[in-house]
Protein backbone atom coordinates (compact mmCIF):
# COMPACT_ATOMS: atom_id res chain seq x y z
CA UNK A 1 4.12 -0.84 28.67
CA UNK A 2 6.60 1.91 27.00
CA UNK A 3 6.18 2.52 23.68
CA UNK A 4 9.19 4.87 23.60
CA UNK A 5 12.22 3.83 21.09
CA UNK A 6 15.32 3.27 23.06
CA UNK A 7 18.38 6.29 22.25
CA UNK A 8 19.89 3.28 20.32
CA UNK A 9 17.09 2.79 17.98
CA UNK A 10 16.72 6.21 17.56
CA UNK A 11 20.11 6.60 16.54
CA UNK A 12 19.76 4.05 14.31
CA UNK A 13 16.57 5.09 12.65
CA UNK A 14 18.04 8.26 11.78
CA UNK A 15 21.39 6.97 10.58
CA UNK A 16 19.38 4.73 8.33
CA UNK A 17 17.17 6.98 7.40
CA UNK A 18 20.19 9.18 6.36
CA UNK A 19 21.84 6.33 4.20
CA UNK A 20 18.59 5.48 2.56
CA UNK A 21 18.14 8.67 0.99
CA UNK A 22 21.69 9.41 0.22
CA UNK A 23 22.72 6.16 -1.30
CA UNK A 24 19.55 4.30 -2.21
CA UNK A 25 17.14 6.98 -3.03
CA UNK A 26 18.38 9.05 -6.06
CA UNK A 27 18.13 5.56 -8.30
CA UNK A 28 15.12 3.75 -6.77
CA UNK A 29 13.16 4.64 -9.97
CA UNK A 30 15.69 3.46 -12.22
CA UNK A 31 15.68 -0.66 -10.72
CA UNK A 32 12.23 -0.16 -10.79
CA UNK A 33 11.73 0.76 -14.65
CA UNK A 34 14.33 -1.41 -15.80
CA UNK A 35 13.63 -4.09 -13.36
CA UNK A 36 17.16 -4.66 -12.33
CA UNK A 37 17.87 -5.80 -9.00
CA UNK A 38 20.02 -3.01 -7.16
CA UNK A 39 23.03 -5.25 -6.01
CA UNK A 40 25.18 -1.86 -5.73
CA UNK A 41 23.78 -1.23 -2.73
CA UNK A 42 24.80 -3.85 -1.33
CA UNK A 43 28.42 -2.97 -0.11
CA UNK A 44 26.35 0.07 1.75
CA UNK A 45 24.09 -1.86 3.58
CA UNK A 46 26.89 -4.82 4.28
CA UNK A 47 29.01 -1.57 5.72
CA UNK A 48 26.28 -0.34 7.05
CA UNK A 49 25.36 -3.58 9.11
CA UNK A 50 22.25 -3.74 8.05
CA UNK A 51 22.40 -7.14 5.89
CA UNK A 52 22.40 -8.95 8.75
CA UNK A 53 21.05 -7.31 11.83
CA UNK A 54 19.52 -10.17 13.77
CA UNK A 55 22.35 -12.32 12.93
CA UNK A 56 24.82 -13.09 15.34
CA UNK A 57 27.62 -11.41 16.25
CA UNK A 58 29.93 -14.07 15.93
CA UNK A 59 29.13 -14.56 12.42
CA UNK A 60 29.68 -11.04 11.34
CA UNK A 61 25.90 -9.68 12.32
CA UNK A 62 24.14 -7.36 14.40
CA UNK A 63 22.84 -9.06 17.08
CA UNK A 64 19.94 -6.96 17.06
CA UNK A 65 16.16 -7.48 17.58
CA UNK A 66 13.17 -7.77 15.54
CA UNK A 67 12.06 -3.98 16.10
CA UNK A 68 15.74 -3.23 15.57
CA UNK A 69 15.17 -5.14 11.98
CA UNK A 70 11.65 -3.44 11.65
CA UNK A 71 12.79 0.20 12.21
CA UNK A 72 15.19 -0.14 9.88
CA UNK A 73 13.73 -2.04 7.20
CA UNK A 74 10.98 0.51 7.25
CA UNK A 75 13.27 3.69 6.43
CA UNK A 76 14.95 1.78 3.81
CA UNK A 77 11.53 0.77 2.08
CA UNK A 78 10.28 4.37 2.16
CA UNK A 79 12.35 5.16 -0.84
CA UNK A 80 13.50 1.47 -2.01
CA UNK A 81 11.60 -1.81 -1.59
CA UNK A 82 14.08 -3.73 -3.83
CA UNK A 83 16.81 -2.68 -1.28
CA UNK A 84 14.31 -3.73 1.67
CA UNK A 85 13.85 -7.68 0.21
CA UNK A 86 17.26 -7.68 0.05
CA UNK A 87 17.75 -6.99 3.39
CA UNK A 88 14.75 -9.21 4.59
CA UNK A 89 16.43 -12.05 2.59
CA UNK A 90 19.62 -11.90 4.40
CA UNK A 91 18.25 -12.44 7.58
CA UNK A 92 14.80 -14.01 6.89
CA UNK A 93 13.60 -17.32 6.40
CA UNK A 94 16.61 -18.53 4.42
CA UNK A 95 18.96 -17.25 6.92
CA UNK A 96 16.76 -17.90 9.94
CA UNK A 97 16.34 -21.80 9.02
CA UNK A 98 20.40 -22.31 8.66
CA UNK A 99 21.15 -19.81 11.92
CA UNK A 100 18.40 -22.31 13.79
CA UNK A 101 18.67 -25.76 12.09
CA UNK A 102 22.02 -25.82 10.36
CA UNK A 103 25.35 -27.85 11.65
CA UNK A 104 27.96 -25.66 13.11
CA UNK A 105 29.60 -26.07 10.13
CA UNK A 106 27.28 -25.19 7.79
CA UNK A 107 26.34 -21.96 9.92
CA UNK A 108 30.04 -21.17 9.55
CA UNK A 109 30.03 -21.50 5.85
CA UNK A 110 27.07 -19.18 5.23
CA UNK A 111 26.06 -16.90 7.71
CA UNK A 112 29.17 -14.50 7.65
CA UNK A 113 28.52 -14.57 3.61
CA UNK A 114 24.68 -13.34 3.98
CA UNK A 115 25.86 -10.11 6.42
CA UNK A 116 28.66 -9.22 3.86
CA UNK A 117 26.74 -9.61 1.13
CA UNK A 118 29.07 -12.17 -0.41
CA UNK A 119 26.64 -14.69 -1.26
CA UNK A 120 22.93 -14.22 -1.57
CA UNK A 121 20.23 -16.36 -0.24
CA UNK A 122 16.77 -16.84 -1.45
CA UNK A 123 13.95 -18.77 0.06
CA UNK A 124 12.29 -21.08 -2.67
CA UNK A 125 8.58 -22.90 -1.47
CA UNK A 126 5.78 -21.75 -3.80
CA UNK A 127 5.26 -24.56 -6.87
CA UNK A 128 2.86 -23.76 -9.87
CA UNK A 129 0.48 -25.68 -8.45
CA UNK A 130 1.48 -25.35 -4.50
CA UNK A 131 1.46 -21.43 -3.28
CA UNK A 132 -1.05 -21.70 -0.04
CA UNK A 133 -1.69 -25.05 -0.08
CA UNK A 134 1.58 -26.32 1.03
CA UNK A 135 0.10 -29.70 1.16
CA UNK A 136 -0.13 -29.86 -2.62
CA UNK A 137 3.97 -28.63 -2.49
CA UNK A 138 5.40 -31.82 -4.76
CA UNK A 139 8.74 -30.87 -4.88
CA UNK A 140 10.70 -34.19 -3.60
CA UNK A 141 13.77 -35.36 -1.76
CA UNK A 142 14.50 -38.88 -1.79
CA UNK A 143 17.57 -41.01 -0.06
CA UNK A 144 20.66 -41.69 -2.66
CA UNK A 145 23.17 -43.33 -1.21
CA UNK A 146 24.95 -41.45 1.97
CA UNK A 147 22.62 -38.54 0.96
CA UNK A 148 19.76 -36.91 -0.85
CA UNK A 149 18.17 -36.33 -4.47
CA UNK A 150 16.27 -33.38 -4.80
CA UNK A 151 14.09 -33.18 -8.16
CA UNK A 152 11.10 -30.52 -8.75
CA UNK A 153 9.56 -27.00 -9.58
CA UNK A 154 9.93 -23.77 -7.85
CA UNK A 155 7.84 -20.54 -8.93
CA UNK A 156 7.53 -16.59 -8.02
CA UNK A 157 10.86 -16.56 -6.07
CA UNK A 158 12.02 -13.52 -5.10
CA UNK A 159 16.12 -12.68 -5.88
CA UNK A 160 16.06 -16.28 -7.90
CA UNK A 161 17.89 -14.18 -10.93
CA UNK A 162 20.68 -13.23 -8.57
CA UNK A 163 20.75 -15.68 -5.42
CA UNK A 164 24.20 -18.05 -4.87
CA UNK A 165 21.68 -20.35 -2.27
CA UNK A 166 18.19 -21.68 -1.97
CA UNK A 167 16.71 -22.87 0.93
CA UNK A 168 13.92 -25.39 -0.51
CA UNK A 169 10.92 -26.72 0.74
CA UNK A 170 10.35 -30.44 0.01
CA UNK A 171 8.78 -33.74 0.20
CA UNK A 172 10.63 -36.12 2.02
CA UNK A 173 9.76 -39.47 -0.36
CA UNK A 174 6.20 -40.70 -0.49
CA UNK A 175 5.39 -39.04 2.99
CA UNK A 176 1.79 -37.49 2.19
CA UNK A 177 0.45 -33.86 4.01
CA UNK A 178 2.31 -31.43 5.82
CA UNK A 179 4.25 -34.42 7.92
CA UNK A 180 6.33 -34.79 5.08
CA UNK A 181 7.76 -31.36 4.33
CA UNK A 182 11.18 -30.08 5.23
CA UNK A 183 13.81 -27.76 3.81
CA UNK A 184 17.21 -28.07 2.41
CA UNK A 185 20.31 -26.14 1.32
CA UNK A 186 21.02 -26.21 -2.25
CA UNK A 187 23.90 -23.88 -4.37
CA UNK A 188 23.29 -22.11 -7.24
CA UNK A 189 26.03 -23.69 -9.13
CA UNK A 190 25.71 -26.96 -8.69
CA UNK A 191 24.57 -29.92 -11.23
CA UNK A 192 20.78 -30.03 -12.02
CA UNK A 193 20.07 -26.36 -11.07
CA UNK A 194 18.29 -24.33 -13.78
CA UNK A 195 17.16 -20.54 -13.19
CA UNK A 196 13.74 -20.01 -15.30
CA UNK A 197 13.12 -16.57 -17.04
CA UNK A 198 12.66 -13.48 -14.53
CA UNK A 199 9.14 -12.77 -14.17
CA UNK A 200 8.11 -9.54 -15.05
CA UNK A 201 5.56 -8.07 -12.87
CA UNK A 202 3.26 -4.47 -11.64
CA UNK A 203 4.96 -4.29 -8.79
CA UNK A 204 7.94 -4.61 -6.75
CA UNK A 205 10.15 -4.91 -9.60
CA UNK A 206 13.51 -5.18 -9.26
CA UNK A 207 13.48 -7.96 -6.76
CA UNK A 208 14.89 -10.97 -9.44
CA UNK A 209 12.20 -13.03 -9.34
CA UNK A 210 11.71 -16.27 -11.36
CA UNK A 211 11.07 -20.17 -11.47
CA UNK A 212 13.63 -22.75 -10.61
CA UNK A 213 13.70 -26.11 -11.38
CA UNK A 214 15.67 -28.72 -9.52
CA UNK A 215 16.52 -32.44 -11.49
CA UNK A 216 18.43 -34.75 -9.58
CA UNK A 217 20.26 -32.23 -7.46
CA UNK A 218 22.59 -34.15 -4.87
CA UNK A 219 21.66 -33.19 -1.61
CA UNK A 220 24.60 -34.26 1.52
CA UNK A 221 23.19 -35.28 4.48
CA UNK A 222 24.70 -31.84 6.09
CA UNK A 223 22.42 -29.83 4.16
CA UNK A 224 19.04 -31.33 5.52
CA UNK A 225 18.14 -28.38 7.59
CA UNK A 226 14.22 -29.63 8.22
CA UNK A 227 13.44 -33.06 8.16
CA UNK A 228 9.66 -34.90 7.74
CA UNK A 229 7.92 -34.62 10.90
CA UNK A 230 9.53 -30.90 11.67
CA UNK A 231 6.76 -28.61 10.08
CA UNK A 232 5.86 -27.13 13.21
CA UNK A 233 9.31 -25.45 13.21
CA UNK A 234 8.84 -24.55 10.12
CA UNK A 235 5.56 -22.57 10.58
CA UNK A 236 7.24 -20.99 13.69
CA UNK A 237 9.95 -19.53 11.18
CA UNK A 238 7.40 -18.12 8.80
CA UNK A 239 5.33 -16.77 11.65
CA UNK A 240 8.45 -15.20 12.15
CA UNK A 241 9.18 -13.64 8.92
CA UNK A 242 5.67 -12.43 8.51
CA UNK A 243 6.60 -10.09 11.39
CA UNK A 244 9.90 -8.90 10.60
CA UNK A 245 9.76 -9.29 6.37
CA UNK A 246 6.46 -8.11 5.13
CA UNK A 247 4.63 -5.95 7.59
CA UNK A 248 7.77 -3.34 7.73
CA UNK A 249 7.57 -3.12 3.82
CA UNK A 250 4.23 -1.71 3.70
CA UNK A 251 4.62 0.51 7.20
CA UNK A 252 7.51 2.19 4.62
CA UNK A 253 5.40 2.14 1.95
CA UNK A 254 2.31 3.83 3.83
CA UNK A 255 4.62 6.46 5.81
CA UNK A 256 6.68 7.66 2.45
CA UNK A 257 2.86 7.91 0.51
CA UNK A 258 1.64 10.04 3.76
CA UNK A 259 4.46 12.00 3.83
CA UNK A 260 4.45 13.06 0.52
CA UNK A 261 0.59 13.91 0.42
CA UNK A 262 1.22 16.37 2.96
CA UNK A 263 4.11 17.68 1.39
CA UNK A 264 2.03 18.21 -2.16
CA UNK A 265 -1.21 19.67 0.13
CA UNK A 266 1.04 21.94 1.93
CA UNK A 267 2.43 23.42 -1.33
CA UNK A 268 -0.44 22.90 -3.79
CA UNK A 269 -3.22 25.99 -4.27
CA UNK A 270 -6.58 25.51 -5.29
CA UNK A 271 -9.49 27.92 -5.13
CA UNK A 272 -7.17 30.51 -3.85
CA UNK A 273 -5.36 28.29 -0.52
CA UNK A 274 -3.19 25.18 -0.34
CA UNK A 275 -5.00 21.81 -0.37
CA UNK A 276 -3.55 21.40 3.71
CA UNK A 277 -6.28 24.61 4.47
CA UNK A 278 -9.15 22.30 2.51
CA UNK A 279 -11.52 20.29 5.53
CA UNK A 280 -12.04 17.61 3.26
CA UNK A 281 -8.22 16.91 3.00
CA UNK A 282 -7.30 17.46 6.93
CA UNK A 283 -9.72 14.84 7.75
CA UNK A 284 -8.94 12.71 4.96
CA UNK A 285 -5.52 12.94 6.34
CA UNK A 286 -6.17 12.98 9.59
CA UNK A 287 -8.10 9.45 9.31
CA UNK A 288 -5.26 8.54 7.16
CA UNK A 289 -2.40 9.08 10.12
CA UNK A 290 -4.56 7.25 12.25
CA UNK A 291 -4.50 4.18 9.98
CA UNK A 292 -1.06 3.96 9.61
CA UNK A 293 -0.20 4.83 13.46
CA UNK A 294 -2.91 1.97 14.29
CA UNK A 295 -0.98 -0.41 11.82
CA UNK A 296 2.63 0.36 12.66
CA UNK A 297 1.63 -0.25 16.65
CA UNK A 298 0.14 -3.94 15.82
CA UNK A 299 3.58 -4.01 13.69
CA UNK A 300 6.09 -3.02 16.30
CA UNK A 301 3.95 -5.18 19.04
CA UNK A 302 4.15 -8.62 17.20
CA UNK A 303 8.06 -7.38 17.13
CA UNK A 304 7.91 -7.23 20.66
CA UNK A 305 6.35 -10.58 21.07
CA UNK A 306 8.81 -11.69 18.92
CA UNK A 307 11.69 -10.82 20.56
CA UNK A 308 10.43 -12.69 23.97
CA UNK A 309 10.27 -16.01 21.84
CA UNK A 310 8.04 -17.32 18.76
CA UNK A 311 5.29 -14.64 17.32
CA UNK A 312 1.61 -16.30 18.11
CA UNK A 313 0.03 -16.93 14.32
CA UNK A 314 -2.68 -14.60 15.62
CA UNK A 315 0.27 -11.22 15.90
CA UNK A 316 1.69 -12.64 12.59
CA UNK A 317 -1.54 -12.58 10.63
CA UNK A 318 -2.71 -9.31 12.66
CA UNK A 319 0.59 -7.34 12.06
CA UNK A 320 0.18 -8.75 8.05
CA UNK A 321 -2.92 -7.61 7.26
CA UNK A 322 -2.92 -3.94 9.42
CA UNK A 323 0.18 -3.02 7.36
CA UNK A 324 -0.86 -4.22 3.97
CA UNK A 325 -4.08 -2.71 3.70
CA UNK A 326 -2.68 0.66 5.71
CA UNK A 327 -0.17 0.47 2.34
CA UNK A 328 -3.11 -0.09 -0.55
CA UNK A 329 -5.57 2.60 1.42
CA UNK A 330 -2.96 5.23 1.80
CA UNK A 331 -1.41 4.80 -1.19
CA UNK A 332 -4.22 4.74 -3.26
CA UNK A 333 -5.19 8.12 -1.58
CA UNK A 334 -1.73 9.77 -2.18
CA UNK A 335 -2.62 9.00 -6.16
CA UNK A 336 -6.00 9.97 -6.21
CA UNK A 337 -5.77 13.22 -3.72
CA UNK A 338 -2.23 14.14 -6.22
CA UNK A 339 -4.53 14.08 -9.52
CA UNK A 340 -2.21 13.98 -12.45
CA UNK A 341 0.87 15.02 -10.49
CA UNK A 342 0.14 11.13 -8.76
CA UNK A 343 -0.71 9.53 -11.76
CA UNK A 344 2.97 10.43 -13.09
CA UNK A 345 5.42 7.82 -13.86
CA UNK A 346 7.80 10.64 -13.23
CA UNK A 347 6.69 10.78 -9.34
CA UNK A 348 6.97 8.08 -6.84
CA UNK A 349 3.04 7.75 -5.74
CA UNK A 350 2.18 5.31 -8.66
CA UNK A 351 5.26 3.04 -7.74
CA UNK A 352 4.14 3.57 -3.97
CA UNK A 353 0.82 1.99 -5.16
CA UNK A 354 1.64 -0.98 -7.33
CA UNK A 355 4.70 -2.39 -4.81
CA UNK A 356 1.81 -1.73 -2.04
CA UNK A 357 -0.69 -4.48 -4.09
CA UNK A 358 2.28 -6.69 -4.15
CA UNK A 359 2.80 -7.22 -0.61
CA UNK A 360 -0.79 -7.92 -0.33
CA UNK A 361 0.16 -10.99 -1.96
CA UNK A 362 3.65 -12.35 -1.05
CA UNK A 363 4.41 -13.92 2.19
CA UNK A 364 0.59 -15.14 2.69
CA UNK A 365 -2.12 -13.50 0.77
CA UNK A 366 -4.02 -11.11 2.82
CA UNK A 367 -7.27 -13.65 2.72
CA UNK A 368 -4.85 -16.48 4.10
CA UNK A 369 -3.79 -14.12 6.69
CA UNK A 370 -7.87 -13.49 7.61
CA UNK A 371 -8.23 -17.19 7.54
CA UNK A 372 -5.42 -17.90 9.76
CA UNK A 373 -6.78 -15.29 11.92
CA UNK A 374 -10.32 -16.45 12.59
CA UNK A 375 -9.03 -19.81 13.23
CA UNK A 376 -7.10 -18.81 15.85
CA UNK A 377 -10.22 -16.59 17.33
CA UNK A 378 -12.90 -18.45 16.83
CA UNK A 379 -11.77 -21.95 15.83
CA UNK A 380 -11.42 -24.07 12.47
CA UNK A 381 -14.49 -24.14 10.47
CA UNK A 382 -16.31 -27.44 10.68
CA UNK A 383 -15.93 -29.16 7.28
């Protein structure tokens, strides 16, 4: 097994790297503190080819793999998170579910769009009563005519303030459980669309998110991208994005709060030497480095999995939960070893922290992701 990056994803880590802090860091406090969404950056990234990555090259993408995605959604999110979800949008589970289940038509219409930046996509599933249990999801699409109806609520989706498409998950009629779920296409602009108020939250602001409700939305045969009976694919396409969205967040996340507590220690004198000569901070970050290094290897090995064909649930929910809590444990130190310096709305380690808690939560809570985890290890719990 060789764990060494290939020249070509070294060269684009640091060119990455390089455009993240020249273009995206110097403002990443201001679309946090005014919770705007940083759209500017988009031309960058589109330039850039980092919108859409994965995508194929014959609509305008990358072609690249999953660690290609990974590495560079992990330099962007070490000074920008907003920035990051932007780029996981473009070629995540909205983008994913067209590129694999959408006409030839309808992958013509869109996909060249999401890598330019043109038109932004957002993936719409939770409900107000429906988040984990996507049983409960009541959301419904019923037959009209030579199509569809699509009527129902949508909560907590991220870029909702500022997407042009939705991919939604919804009932097909009266079919009950997770045999009657599918997804759709649905525009922005079109009849029976409403875009709630932007939900204000601790963390990982600047992202857009808000509610959506759908009434009577017509729904063309065309845009049917899942069907009842097709949740399997479905699950294989968040597996998916639990790899290549989430996990690469936090590795950013955890490797921006480590660097900077070495940074302060190195320059930082107490007792007459620098913090870095202190035991008690070496080991702390010593045990620190080996959390994230143990973290970002489950990371980049789903990634490899990944790229030989579907992500097992067990590397999804593995990959998850390593890089979340290696983002809440090392943040969490950066604040607490930086005293008042971390505490400081004026520094980055408090934001660090609070967008760490957030991706705790999105894309599968971290107690779903234990859940799905022991099931696959030691088998579903007997009711």
């Amino acid at each position: 097994m060789d764990f060494a990056l290939t020249e070509p994803q070294l060269r684009l880590v640091t060119s990455t790297r390089e455009l993240a802090r020249r273009y995206l860091k110097p403002r990443a406090a201001d679309w946090d503190r005014d919770d705007r969404t940083p759209l500017v950056h988009l031309p960058v990234l589109a330039q850039a080819g980092l919108l859409g990555l994965t995508l194929p090259e014959q609509y305008g993408g990358g072609g690249g793999s999953v660690l290609d995605l990974i590495l560079t959604l992990q330099e962007v999110a070490k000074v920008c998170r907003p920035s990051a979800l932007i780029m996981c949008s473009q070629t995540g589970l909205g983008a994913k579910t067209v590129l694999q289940h959408g006409s030839a038509d309808l992958r013509a219409q869109w996909l060249p769009s999401f890598c330019t930046g043109a038109k932004i996509v957002a993936w719409a599933m939770s409900e107000p009563d429906a988040g984990t249990d996507l049983a409960a999801i009541r959301t419904q699409t019923r037959p009209d005519g030579a199509g569809y109806r699509l009527s129902g609520e949508k909560t907590w989706i991220s870029l909702a303030m500022d997407a042009d498409v939705f991919i939604v998950i919804t009932r097909f009629g009266a079919i009950p459980g997770l045999k009657g779920l599918g997804a759709v296409l649905v525009e922005r602009n079109q009849p029976g669309v409403r875009i709630g108020k932007k939900i204000s939250m601790m963390g990982m602001r600047g992202t857009g998110m808000a509610g959506v409700n759908f009434h009577e939305c017509a729904v063309p045969n065309e845009n049917v991208l899942l069907g009842p009976g097709d949740f399997k694919q479905l699950l294989h396409i968040m597996s998916d994005a639990r790899v290549s969205g989430n996990p690469p967040l936090s590795l950013g996340i955890a490797e921006a709060a480590l660097e900077a507590m070495k940074q302060y220690a190195a320059s930082r004198e107490v007792s007459g030497a620098k913090l870095a000569h202190h035991q008690g901070i070496r080991w702390r970050i010593a045990d620190l480095t080996v959390k994230f290094e143990a973290a970002k290897m489950l990371v980049y090995r789903a990634a490899a999995n990944a790229g030989a064909g579907t992500p097992s649930i067990a590397d999804a929910a593995t990959a998850k939960l390593a890089a979340n809590d290696a983002a809440v444990v090392i943040a969490d130190a950066a604040v607490q070893m930086c005293g008042a310096a971390g505490y400081s709305a004026d520094l980055p380690f408090e934001r660090l922290a609070r967008d760490a808690r957030g991706l705790c939560i999105g894309d599968g809570a971290t107690d779903v992701m234990r859940n799905l985890l022991a099931n696959e290890v030691l088998g579903r719990a007997s009711a």
